[in-house]
C-alpha atoms as a PDB file:
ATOM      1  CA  UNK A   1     -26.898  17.304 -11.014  1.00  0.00           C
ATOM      2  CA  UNK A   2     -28.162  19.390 -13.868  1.00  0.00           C
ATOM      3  CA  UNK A   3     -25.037  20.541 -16.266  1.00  0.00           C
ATOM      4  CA  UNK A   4     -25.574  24.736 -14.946  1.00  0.00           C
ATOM      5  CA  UNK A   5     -25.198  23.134 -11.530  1.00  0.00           C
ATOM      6  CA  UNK A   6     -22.312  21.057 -12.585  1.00  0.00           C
ATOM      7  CA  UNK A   7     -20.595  24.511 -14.140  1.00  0.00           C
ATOM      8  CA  UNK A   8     -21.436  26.658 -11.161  1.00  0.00           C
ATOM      9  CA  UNK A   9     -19.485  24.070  -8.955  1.00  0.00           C
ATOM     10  CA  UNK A  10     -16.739  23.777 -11.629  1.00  0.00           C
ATOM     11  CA  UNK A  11     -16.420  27.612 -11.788  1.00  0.00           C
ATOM     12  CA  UNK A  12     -16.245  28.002  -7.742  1.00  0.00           C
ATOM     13  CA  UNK A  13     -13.371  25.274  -7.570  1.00  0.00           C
ATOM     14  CA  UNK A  14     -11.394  27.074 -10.074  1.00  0.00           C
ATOM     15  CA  UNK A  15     -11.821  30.467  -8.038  1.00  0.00           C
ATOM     16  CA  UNK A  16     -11.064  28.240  -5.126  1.00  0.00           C
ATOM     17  CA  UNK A  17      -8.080  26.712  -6.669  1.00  0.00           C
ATOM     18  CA  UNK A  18      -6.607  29.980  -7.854  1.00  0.00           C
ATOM     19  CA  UNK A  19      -6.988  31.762  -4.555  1.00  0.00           C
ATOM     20  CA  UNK A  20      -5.090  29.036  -3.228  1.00  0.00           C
ATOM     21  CA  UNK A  21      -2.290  29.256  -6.217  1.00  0.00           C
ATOM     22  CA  UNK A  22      -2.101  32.853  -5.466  1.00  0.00           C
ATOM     23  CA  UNK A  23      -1.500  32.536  -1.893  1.00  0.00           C
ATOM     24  CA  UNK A  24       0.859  30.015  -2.320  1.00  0.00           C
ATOM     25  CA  UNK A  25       2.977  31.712  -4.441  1.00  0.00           C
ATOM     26  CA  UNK A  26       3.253  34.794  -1.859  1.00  0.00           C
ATOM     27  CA  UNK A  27       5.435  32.039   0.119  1.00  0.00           C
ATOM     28  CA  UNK A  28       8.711  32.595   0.777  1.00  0.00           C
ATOM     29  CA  UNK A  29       8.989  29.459   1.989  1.00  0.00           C
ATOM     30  CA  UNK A  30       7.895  28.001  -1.609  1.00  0.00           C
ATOM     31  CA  UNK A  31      10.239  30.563  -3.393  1.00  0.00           C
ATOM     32  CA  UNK A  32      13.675  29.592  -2.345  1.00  0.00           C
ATOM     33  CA  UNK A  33      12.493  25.742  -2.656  1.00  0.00           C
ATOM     34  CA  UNK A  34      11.788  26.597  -6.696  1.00  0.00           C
ATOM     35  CA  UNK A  35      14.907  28.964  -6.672  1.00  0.00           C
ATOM     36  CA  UNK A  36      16.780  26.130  -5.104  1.00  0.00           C
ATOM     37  CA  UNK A  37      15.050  23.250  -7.784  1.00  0.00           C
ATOM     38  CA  UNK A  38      15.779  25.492 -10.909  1.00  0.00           C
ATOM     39  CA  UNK A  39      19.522  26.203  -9.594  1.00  0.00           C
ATOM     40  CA  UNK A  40      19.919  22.065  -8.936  1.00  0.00           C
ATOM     41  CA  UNK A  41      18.206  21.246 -12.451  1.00  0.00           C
ATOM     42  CA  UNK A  42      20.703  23.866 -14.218  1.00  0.00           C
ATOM     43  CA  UNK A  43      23.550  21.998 -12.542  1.00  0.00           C
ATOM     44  CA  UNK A  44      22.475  18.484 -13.045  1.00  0.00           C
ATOM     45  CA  UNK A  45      22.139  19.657 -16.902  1.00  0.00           C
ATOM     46  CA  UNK A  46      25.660  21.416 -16.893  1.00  0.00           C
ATOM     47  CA  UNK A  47      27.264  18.244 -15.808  1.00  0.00           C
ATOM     48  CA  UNK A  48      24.713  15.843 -17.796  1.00  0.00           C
ATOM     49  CA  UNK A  49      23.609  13.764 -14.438  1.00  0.00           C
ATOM     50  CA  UNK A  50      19.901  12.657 -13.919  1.00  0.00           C
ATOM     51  CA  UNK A  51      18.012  12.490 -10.652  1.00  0.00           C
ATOM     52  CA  UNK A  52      18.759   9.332 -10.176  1.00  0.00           C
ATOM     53  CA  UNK A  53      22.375  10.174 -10.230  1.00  0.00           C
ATOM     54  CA  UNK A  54      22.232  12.650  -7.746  1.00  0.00           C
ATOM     55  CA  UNK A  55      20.397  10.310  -5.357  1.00  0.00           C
ATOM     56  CA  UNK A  56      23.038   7.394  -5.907  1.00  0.00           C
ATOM     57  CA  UNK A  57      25.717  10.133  -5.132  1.00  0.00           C
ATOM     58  CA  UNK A  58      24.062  11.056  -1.535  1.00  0.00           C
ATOM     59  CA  UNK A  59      23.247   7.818  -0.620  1.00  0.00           C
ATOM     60  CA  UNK A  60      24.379   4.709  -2.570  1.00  0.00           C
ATOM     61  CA  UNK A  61      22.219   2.330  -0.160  1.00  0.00           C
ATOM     62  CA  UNK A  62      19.142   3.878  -1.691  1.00  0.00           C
ATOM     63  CA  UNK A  63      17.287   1.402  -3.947  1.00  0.00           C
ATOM     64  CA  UNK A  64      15.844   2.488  -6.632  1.00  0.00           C
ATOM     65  CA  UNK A  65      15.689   1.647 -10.461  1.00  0.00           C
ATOM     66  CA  UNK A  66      13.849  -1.640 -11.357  1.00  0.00           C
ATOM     67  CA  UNK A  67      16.251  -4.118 -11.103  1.00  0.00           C
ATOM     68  CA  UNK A  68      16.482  -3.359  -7.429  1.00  0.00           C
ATOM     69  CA  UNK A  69      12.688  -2.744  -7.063  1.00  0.00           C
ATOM     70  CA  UNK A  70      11.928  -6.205  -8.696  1.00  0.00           C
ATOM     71  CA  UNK A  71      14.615  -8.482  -6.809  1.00  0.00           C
ATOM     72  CA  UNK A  72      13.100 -10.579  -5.079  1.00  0.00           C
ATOM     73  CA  UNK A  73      13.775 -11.220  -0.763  1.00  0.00           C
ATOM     74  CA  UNK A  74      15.635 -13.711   0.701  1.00  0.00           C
ATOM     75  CA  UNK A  75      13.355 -14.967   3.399  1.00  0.00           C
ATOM     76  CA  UNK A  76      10.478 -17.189   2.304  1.00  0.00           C
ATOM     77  CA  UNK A  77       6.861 -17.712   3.498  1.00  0.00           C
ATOM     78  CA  UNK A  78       6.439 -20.169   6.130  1.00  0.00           C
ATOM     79  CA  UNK A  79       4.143 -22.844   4.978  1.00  0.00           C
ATOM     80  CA  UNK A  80       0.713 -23.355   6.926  1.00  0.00           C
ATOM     81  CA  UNK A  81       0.123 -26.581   8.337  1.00  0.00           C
ATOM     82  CA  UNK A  82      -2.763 -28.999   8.197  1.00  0.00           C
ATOM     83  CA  UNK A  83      -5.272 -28.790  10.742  1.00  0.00           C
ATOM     84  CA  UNK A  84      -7.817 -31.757  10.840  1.00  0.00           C
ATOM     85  CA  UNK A  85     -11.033 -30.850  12.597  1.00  0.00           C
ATOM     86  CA  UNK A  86     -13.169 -33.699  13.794  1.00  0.00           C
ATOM     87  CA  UNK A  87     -17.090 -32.681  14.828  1.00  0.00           C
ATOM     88  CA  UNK A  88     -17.764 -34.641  17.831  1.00  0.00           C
ATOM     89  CA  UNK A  89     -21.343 -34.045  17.202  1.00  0.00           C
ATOM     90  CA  UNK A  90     -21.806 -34.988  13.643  1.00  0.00           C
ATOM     91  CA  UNK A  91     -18.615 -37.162  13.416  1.00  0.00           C
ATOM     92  CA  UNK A  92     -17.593 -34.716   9.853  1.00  0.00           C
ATOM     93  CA  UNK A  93     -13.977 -33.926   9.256  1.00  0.00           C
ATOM     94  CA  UNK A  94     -12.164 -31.217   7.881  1.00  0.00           C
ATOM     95  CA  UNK A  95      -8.903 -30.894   6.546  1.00  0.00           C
ATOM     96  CA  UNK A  96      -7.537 -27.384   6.114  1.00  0.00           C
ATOM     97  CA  UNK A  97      -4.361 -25.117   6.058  1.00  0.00           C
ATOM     98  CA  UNK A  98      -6.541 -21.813   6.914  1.00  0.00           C
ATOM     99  CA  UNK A  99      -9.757 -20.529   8.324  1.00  0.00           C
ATOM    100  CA  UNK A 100     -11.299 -19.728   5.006  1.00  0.00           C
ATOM    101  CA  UNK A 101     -13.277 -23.095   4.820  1.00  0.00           C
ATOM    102  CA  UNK A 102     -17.012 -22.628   4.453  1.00  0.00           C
ATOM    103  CA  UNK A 103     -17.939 -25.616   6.585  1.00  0.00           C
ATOM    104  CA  UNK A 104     -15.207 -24.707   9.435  1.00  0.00           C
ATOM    105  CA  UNK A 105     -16.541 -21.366   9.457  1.00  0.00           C
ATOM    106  CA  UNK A 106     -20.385 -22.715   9.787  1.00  0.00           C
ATOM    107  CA  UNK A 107     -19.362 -24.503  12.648  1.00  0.00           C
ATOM    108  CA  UNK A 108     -17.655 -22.197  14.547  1.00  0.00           C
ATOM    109  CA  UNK A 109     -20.949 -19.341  13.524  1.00  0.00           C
ATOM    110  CA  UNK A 110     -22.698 -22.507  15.551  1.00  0.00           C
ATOM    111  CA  UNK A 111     -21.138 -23.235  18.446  1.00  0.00           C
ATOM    112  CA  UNK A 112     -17.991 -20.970  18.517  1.00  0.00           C
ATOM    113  CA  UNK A 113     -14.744 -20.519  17.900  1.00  0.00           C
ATOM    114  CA  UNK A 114     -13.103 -21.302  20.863  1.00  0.00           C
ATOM    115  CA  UNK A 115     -15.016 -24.879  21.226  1.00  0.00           C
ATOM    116  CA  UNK A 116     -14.149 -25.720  17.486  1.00  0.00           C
ATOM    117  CA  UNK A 117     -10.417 -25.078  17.994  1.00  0.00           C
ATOM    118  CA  UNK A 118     -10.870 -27.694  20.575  1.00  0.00           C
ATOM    119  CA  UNK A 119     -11.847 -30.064  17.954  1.00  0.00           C
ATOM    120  CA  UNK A 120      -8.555 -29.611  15.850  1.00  0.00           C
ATOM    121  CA  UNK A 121      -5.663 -31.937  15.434  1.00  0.00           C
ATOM    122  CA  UNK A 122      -2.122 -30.545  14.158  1.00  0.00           C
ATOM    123  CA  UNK A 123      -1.449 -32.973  10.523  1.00  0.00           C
ATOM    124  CA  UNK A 124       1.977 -31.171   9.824  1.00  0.00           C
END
């Protein structure tokens, strides 16, 4: 795109954008929300309390902060276990926890998925 394209395009967002900006702030939908944000800021600074404050307040369950956000869960993962594949027609055998294995997933592209699962012996 040549750079007087690039402009034009630029130029006809902005109109865009303010048409939108002006129509928007026609809303008196929009209006009481700001009314009603400037009147809750003005209070939270008259009694020194953050946002964060005011959301503990209404609901003290909420979690936020980053000690809360960082804590770790109580349940764990459950460990995957070993499936040993034996190819009746070659005689190979595979080992693995998952289907990512390059040779497991050649054999199944070759005689399917369903017929390789056959093959497959629970380790543990």
């Amino acid at each position: 795109m040549s750079l007087i394209n690039e402009y034009r395009a630029t130029e006809e967002a902005i109109k865009e954008l303010q048409e939108r900006l002006k129509n928007m702030s026609q809303d008196d939908k929009l209006k009481k929300e700001l009314e009603f944000e400037g009147k809750l800021r003005t209070l939270m600074g008259e009694y020194s309390k953050s946002l964060r404050d005011i959301i503990a307040l209404l609901d003290p369950e909420a979690k936020v902060g980053k000690l809360q956000r960082g804590a770790k869960t109580t349940t764990t993962k459950r460990a995957r276990k070993v499936k040993q594949y034996k190819n009746p027609n070659t005689g190979d055998v595979i080992e693995t926890k998952g289907g990512n294995h390059k040779t497991l997933k050649e054999w199944k592209a070759k005689w399917g998925s369903d017929v390789v699962e056959s093959w497959a012996t629970l380790l543990g």
